[in-house]
N, C-alpha and C. Protein backbone atom coordinates (compact mmCIF):
# COMPACT_ATOMS: atom_id res chain seq x y z
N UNK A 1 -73.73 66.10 32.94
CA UNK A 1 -72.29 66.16 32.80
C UNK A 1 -71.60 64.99 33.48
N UNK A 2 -72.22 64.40 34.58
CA UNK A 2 -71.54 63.73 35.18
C UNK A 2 -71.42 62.35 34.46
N UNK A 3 -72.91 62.02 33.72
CA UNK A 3 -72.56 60.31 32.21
C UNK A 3 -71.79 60.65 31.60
N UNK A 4 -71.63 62.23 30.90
CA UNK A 4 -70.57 62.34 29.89
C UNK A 4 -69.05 61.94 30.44
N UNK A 5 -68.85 62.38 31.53
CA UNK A 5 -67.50 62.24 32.06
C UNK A 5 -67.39 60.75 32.20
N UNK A 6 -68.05 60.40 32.76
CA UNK A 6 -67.58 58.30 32.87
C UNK A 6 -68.13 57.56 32.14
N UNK A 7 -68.64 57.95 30.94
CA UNK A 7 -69.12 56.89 29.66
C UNK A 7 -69.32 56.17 30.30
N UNK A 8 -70.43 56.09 30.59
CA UNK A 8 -71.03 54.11 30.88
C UNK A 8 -72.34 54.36 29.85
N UNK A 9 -72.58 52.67 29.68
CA UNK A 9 -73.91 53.08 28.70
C UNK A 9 -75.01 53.53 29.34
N UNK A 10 -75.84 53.59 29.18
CA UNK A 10 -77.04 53.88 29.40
C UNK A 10 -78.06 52.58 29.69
N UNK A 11 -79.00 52.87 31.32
CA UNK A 11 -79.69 51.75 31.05
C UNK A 11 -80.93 52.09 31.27
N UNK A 12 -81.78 52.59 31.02
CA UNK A 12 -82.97 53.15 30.67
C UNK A 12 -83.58 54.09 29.63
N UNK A 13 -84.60 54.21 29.17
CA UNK A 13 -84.97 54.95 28.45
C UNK A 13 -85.34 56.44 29.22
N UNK A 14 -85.22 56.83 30.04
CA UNK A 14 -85.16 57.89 30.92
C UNK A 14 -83.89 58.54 30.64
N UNK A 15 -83.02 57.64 30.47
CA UNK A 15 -81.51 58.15 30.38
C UNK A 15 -81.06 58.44 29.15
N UNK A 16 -82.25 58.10 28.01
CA UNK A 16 -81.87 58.53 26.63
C UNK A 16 -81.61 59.85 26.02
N UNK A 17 -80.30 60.42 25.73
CA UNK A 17 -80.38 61.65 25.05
C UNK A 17 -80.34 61.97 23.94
N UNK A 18 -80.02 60.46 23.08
CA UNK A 18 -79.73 60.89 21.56
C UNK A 18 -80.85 60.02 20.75
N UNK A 19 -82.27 59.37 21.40
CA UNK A 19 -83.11 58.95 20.67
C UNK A 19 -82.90 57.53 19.95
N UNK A 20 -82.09 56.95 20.80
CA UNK A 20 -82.28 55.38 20.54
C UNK A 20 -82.61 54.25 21.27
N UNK A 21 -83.93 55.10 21.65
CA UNK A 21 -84.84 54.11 22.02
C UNK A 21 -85.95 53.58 21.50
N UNK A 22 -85.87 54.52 20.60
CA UNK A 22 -87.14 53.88 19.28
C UNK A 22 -86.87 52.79 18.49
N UNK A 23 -85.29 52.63 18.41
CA UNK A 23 -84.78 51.74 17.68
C UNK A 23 -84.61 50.65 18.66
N UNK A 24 -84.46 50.85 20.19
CA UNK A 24 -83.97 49.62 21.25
C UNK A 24 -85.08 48.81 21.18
N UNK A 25 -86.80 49.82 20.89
CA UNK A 25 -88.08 48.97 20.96
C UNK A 25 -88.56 48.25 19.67
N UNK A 26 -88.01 48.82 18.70
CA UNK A 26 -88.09 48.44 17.66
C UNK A 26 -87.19 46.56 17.31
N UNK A 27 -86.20 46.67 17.89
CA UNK A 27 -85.53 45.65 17.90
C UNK A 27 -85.93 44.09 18.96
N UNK A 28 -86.52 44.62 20.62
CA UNK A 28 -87.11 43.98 21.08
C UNK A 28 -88.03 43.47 20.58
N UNK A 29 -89.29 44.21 19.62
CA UNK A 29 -90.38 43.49 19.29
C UNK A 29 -89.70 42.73 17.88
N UNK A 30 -89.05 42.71 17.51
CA UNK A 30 -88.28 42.08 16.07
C UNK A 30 -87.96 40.61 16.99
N UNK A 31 -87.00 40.85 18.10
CA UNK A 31 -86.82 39.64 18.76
C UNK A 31 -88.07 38.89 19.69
N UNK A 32 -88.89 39.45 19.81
CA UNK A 32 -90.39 38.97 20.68
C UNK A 32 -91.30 38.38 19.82
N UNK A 33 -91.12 38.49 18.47
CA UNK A 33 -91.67 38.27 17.37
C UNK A 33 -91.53 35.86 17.34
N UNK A 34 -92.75 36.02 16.85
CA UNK A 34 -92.91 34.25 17.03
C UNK A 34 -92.01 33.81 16.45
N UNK A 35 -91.33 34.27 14.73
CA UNK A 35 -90.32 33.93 14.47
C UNK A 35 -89.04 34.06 14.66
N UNK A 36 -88.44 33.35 15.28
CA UNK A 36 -86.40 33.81 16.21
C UNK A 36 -85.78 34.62 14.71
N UNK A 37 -84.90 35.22 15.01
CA UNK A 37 -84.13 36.35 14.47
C UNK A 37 -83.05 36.12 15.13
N UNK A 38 -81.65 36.84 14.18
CA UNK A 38 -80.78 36.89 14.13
C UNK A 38 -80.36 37.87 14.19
N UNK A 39 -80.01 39.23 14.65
CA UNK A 39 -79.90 40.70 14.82
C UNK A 39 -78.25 41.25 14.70
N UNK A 40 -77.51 41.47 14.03
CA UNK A 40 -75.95 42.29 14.10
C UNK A 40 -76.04 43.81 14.60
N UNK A 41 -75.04 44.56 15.97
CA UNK A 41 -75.51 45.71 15.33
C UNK A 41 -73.86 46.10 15.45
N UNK A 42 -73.56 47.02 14.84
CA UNK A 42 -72.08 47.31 14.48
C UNK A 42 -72.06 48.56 14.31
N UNK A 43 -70.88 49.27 14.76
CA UNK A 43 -70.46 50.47 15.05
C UNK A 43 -69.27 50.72 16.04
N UNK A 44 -68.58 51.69 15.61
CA UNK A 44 -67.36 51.91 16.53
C UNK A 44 -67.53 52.34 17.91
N UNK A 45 -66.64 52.13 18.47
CA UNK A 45 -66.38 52.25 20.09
C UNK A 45 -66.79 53.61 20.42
N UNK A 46 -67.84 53.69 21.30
CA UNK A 46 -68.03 54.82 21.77
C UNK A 46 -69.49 55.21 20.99
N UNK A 47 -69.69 54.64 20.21
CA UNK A 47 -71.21 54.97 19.59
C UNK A 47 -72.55 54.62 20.35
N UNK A 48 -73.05 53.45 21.16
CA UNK A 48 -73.50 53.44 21.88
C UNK A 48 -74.33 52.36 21.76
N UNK A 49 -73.43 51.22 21.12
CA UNK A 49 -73.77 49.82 21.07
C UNK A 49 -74.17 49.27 22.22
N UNK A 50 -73.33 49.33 23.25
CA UNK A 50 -73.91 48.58 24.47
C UNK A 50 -75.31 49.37 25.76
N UNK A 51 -75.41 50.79 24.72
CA UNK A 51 -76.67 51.46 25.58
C UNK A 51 -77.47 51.08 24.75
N UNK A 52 -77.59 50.29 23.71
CA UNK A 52 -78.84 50.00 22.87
C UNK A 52 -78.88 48.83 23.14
N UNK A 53 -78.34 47.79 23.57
CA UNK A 53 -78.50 46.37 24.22
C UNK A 53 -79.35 46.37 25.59
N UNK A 54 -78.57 47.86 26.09
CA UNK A 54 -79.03 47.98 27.69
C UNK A 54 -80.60 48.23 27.34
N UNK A 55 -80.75 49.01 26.45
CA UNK A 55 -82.75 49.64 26.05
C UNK A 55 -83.21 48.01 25.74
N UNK A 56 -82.43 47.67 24.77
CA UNK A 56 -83.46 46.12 24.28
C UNK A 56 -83.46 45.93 25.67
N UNK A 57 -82.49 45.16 26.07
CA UNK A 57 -83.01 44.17 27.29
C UNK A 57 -83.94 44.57 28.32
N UNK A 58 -83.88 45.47 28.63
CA UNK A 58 -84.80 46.72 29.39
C UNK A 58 -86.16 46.51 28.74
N UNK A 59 -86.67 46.59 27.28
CA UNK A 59 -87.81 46.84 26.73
C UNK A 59 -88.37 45.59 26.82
N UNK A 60 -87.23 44.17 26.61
CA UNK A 60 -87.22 42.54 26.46
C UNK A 60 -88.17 42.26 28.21
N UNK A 61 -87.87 42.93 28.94
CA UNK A 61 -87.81 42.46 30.48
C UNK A 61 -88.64 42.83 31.31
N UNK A 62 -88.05 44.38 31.06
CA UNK A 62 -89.33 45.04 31.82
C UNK A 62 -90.60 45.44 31.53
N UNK A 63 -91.10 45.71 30.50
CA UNK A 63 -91.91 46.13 30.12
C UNK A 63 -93.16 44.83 29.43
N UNK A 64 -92.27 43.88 29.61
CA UNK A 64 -93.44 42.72 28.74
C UNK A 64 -95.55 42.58 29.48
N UNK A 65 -95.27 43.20 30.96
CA UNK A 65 -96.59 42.94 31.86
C UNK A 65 -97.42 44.01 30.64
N UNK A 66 -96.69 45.15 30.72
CA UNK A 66 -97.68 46.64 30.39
C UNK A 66 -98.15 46.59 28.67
N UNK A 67 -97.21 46.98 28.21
CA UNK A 67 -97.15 47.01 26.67
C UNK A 67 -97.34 45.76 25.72
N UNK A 68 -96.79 44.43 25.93
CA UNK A 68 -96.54 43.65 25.32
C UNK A 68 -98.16 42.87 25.43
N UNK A 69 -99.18 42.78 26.69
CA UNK A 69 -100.05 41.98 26.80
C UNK A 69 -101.18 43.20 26.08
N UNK A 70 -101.33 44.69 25.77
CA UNK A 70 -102.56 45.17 24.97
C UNK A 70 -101.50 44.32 23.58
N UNK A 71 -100.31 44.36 22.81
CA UNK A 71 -99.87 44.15 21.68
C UNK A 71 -100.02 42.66 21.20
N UNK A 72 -100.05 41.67 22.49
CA UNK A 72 -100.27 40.29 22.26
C UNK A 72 -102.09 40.04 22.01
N UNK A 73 -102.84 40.85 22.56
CA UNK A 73 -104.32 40.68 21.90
C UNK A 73 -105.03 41.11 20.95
N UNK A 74 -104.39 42.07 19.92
CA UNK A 74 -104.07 42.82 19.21
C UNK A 74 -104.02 41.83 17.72
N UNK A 75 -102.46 41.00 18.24
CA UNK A 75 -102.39 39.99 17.46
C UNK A 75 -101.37 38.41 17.82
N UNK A 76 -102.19 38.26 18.22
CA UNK A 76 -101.99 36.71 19.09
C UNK A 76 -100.76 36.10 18.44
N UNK A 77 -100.83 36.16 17.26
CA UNK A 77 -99.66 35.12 16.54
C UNK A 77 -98.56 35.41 15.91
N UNK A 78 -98.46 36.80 16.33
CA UNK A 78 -97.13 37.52 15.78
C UNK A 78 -96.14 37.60 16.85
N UNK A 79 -96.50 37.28 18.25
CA UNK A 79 -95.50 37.63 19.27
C UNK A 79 -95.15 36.09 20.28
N UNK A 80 -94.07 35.77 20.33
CA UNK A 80 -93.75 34.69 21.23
C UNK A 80 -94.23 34.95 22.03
N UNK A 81 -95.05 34.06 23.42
CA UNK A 81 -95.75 34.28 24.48
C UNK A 81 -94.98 33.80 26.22
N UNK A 82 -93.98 33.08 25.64
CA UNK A 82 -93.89 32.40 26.58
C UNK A 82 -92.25 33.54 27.52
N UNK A 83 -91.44 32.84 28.45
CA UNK A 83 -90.63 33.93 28.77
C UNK A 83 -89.43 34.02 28.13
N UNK A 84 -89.03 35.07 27.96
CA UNK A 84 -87.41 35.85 27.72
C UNK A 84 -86.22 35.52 28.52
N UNK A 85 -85.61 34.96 27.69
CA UNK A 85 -84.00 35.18 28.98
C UNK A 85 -83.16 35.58 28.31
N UNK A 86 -82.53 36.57 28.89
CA UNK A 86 -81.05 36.99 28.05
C UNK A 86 -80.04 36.72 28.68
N UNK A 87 -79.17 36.38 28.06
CA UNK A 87 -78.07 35.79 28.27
C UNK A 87 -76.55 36.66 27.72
N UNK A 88 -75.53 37.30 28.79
CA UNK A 88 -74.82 38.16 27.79
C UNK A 88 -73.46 37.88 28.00
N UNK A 89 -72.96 37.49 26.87
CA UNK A 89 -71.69 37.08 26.62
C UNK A 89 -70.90 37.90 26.27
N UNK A 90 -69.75 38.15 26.70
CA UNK A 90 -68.37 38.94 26.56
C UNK A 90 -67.56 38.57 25.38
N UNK A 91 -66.88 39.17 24.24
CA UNK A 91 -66.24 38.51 22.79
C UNK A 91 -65.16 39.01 23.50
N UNK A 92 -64.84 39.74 24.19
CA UNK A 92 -63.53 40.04 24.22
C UNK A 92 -62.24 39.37 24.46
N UNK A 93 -61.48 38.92 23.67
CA UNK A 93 -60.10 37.66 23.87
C UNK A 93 -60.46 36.31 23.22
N UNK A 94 -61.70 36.18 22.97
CA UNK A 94 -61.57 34.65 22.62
C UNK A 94 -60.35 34.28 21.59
N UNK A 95 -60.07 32.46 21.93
CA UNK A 95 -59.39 32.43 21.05
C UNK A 95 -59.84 31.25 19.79
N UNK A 96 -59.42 30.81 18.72
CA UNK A 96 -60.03 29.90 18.40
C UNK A 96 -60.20 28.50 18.73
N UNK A 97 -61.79 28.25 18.62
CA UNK A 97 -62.22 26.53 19.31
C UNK A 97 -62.70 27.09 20.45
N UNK A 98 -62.71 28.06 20.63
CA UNK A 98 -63.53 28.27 21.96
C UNK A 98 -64.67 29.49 22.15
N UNK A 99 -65.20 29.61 21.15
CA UNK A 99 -65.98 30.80 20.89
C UNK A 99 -67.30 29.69 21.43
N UNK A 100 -67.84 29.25 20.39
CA UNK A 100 -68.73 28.31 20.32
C UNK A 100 -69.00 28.15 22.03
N UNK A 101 -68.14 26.83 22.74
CA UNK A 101 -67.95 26.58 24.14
C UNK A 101 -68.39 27.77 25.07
N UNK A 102 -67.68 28.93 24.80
CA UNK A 102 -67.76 30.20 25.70
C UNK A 102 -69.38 30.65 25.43
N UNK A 103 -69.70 30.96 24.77
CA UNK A 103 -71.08 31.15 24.62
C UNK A 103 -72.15 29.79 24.99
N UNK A 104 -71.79 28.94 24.44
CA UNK A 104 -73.01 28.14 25.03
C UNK A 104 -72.58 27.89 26.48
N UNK A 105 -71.76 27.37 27.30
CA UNK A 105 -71.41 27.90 28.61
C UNK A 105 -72.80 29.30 29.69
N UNK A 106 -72.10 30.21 28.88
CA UNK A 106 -72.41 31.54 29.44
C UNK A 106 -73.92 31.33 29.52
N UNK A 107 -74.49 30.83 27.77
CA UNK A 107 -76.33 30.77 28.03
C UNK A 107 -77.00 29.94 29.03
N UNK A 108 -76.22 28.24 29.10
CA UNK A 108 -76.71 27.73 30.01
C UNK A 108 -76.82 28.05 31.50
N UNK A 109 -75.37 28.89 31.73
CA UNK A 109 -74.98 29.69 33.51
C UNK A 109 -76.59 30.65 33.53
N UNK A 110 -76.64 31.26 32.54
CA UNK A 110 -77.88 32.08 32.81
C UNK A 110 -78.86 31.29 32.95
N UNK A 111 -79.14 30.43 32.05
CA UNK A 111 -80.68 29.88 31.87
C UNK A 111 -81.03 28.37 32.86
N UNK A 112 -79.13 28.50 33.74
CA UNK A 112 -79.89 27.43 35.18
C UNK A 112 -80.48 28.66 36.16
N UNK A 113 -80.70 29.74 35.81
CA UNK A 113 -80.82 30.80 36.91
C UNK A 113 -82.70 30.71 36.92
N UNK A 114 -83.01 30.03 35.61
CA UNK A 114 -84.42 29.63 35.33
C UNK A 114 -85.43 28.46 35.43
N UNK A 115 -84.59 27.41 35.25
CA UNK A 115 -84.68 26.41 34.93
C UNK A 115 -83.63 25.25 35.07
N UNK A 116 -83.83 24.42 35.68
CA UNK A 116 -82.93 23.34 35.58
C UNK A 116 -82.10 22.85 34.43
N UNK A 117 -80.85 22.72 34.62
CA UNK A 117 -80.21 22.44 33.10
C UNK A 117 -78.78 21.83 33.43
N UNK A 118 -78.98 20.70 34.60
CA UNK A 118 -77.98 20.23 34.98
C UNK A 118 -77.79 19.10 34.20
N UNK A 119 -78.78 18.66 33.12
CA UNK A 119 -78.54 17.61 32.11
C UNK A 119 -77.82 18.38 30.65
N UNK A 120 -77.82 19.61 30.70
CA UNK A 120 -76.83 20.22 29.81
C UNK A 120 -75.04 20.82 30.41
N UNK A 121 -74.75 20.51 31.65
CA UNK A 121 -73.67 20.59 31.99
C UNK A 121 -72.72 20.86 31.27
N UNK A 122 -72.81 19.19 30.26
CA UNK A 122 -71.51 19.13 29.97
C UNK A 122 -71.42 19.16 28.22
N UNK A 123 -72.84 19.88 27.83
CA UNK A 123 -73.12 20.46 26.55
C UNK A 123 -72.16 21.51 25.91
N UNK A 124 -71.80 22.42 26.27
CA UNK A 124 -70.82 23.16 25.77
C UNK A 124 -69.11 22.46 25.30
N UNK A 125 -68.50 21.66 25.93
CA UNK A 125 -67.35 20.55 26.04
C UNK A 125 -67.70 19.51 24.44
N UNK A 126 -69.05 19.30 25.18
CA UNK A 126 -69.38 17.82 23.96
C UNK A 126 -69.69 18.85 22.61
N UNK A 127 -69.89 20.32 22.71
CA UNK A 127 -70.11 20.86 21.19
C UNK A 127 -69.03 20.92 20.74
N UNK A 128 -68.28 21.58 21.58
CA UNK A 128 -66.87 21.91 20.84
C UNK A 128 -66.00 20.11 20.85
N UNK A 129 -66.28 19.38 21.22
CA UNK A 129 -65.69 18.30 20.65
C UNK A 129 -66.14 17.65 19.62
N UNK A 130 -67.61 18.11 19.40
CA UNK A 130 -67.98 17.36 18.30
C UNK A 130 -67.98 18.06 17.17
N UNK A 131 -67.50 19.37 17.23
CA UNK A 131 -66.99 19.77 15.89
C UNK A 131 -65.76 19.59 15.70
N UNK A 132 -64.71 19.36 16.39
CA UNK A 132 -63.06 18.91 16.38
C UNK A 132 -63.30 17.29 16.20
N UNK A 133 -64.13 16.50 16.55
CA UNK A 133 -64.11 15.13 15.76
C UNK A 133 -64.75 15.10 14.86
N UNK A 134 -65.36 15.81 14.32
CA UNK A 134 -65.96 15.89 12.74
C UNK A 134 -64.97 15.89 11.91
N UNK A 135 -64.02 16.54 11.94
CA UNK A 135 -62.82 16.80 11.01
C UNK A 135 -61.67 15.69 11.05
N UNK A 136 -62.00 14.69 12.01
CA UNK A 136 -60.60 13.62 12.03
C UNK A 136 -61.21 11.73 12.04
N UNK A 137 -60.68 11.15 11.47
CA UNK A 137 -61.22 9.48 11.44
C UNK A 137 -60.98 9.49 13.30
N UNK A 138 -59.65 9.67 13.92
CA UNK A 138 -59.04 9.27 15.16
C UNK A 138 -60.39 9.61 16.26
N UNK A 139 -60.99 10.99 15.78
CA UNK A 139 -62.16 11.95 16.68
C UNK A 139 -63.24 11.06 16.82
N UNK A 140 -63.35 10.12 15.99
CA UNK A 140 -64.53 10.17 15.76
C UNK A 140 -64.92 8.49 16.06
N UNK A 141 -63.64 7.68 15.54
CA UNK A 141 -63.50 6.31 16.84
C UNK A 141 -63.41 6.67 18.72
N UNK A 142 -62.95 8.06 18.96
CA UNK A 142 -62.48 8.22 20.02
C UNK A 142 -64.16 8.73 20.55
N UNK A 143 -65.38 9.01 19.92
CA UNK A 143 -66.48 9.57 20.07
C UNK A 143 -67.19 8.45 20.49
N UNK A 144 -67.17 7.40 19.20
CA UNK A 144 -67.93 6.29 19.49
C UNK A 144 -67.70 5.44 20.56
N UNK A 145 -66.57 5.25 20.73
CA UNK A 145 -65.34 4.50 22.31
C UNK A 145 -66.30 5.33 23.27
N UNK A 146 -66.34 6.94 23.81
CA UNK A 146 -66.49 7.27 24.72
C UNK A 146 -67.99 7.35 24.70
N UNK A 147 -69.03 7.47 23.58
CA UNK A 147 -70.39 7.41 23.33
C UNK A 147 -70.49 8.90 23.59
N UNK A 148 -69.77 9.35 22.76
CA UNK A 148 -70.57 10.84 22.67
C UNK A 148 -71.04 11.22 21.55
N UNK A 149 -71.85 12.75 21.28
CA UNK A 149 -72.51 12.90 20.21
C UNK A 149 -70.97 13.32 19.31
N UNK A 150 -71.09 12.99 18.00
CA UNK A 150 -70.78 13.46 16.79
C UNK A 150 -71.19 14.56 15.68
N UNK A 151 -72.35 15.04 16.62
CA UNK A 151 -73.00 16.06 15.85
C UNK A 151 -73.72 16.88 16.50
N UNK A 152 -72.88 18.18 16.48
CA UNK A 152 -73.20 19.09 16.77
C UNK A 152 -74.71 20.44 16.93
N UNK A 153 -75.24 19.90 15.75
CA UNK A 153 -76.40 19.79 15.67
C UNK A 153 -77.77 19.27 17.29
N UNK A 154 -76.96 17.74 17.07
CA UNK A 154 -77.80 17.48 17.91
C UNK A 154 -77.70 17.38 19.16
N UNK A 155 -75.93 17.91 19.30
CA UNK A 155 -75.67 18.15 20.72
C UNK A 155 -76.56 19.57 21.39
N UNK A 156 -76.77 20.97 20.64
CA UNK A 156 -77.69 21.31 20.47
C UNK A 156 -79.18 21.38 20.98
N UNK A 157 -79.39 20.23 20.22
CA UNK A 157 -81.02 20.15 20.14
C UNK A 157 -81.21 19.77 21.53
N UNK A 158 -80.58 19.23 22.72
CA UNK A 158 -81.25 19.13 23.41
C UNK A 158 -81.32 20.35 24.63
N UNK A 159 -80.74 21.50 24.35
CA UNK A 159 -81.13 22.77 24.98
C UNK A 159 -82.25 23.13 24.40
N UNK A 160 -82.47 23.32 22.96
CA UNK A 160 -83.92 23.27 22.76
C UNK A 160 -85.04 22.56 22.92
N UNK A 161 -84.88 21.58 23.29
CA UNK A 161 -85.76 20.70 24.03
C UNK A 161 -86.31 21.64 25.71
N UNK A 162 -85.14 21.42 26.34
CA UNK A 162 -85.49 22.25 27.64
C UNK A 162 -86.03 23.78 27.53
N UNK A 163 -85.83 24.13 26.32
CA UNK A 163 -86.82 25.66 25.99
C UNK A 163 -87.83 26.09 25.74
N UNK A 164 -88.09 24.65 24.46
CA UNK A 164 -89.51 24.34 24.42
C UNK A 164 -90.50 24.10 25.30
N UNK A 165 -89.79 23.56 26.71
CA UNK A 165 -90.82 22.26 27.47
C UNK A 165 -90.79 23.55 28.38
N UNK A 166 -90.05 24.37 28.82
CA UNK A 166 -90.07 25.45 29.24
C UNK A 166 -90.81 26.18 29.26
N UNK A 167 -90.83 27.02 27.61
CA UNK A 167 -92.01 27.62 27.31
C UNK A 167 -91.08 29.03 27.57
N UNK A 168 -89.68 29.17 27.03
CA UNK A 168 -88.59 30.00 27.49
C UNK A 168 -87.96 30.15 25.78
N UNK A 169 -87.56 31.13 25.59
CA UNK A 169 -86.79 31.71 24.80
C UNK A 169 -85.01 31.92 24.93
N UNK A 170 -84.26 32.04 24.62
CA UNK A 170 -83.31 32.67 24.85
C UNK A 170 -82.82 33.67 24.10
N UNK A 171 -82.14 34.23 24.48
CA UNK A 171 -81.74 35.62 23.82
C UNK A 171 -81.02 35.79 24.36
N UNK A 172 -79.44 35.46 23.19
CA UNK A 172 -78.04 36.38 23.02
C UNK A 172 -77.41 37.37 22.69
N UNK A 173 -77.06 38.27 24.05
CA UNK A 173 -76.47 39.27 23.43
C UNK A 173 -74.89 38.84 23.57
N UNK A 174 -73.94 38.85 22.74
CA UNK A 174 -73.08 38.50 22.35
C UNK A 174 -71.95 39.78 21.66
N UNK A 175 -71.59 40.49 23.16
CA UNK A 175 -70.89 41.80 22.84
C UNK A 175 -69.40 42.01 22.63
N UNK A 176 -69.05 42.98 21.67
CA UNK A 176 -67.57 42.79 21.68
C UNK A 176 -67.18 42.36 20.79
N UNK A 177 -67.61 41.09 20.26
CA UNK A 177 -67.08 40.05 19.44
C UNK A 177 -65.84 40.17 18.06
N UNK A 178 -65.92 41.85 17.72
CA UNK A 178 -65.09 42.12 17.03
C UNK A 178 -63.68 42.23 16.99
N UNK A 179 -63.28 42.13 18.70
CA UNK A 179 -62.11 42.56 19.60
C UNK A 179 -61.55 41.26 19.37
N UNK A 180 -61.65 40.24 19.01
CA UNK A 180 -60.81 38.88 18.66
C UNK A 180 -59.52 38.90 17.96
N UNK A 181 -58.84 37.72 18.48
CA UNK A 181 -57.53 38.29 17.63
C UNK A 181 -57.36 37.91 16.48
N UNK A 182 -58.47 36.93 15.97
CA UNK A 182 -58.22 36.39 14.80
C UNK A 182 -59.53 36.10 14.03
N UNK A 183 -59.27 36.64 12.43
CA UNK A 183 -60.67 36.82 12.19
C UNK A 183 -61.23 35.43 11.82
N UNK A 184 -60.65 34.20 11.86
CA UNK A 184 -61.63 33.08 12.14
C UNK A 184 -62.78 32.68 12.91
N UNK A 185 -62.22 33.59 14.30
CA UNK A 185 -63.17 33.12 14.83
C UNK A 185 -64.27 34.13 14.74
N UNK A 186 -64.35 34.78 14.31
CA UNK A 186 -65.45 36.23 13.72
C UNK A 186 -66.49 35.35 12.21
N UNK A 187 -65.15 34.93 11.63
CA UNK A 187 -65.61 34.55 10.36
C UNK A 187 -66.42 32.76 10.19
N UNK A 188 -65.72 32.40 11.14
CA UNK A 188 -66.46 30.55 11.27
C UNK A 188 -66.90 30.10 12.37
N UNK A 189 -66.78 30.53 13.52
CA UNK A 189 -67.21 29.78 14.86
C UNK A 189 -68.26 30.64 15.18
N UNK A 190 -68.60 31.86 15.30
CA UNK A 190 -69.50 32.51 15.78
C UNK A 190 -70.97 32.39 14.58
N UNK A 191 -70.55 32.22 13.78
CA UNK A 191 -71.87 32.19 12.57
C UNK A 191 -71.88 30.41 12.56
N UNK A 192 -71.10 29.78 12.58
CA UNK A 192 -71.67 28.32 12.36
C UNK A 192 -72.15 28.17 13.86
N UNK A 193 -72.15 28.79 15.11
CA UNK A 193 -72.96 28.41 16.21
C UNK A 193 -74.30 28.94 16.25
């Protein structure tokens, strides 16, 4: 009685009462899987979106020593080997031009908690500028003048570089996101990042 009264989610599978944790493990090994995935999950407030993030990450984290190493010999080439980081970003308020920024921001704050990534600093700034000088002649003399990237893409690529050499994954959970005030940034900044 006392979870029911203060709704918080749930962060264990101990604490599960309505059986979605079959689906929290089900989704971890979808994301543990060698090939990266893209995952939506959607439902109204109060359904128990953010206690099924709490099970993934939980299943993502804790459990990789026990379960994941009989499932990785099993079959070697179906499961990424190397480590997990999750990274969890808040949607709530963004406005547009800054979705993109706010999230890559948030992944790198997490993933210096792992790894060095003081050569991606100022990666989040240079993405979102290099998609606002994509769209203008002025952006894009003002890119080459200052020698920055023009492409977003490959502003990018070099966090994956540090993931690879890593031997690190990342993993966004990216909650809320519906609470925006404007559906652009639902509809173009969050799917073109």
């Amino acid at each position: 009685l006392e979870w029911i009264n203060e709704e918080r989610p749930i962060e264990s599978p101990l604490q599960d009462l309505f059986g979605i944790d079959i689906v929290a493990r089900r989704i971890a090994d979808y994301l543990r899987a060698s090939r990266m995935h893209t995952i939506g999950v959607v439902g109204p407030y109060g359904s128990g979106k953010s206690s099924l993030l709490n099970l993934v990450e939980y299943h993502l984290l804790a459990n990789l020593g026990v379960n994941l190493s009989r499932r990785l010999n099993e079959n070697e080439a179906r499961f990424f080997r190397g480590k997990l980081v999750v990274a969890r970003v808040g949607g709530w308020g963004r406005t547009d031009g800054s979705v993109g920024e706010q999230i890559l921001a948030s992944a790198i704050d997490t993933l210096g908690a792992h790894v060095d990534c003081l050569s991606l600093i100022t990666l989040p700034a240079n993405y979102r500028d290099a998609l606002s000088e994509a769209t203008g002649t002025f952006g894009a003399v003002a890119a080459a003048l200052l020698n920055r990237t023009r492409d977003p893409v490959g502003a990018l690529e070099r966090l994956d570089c540090i993931l690879v050499a890593s031997n690190m994954r990342l993993v966004i959970f990216l909650e809320d996101f519906d609470r925006n005030c404007t559906d652009t940034v639902i509809r173009d900044e969050g799917p073109a990042l």
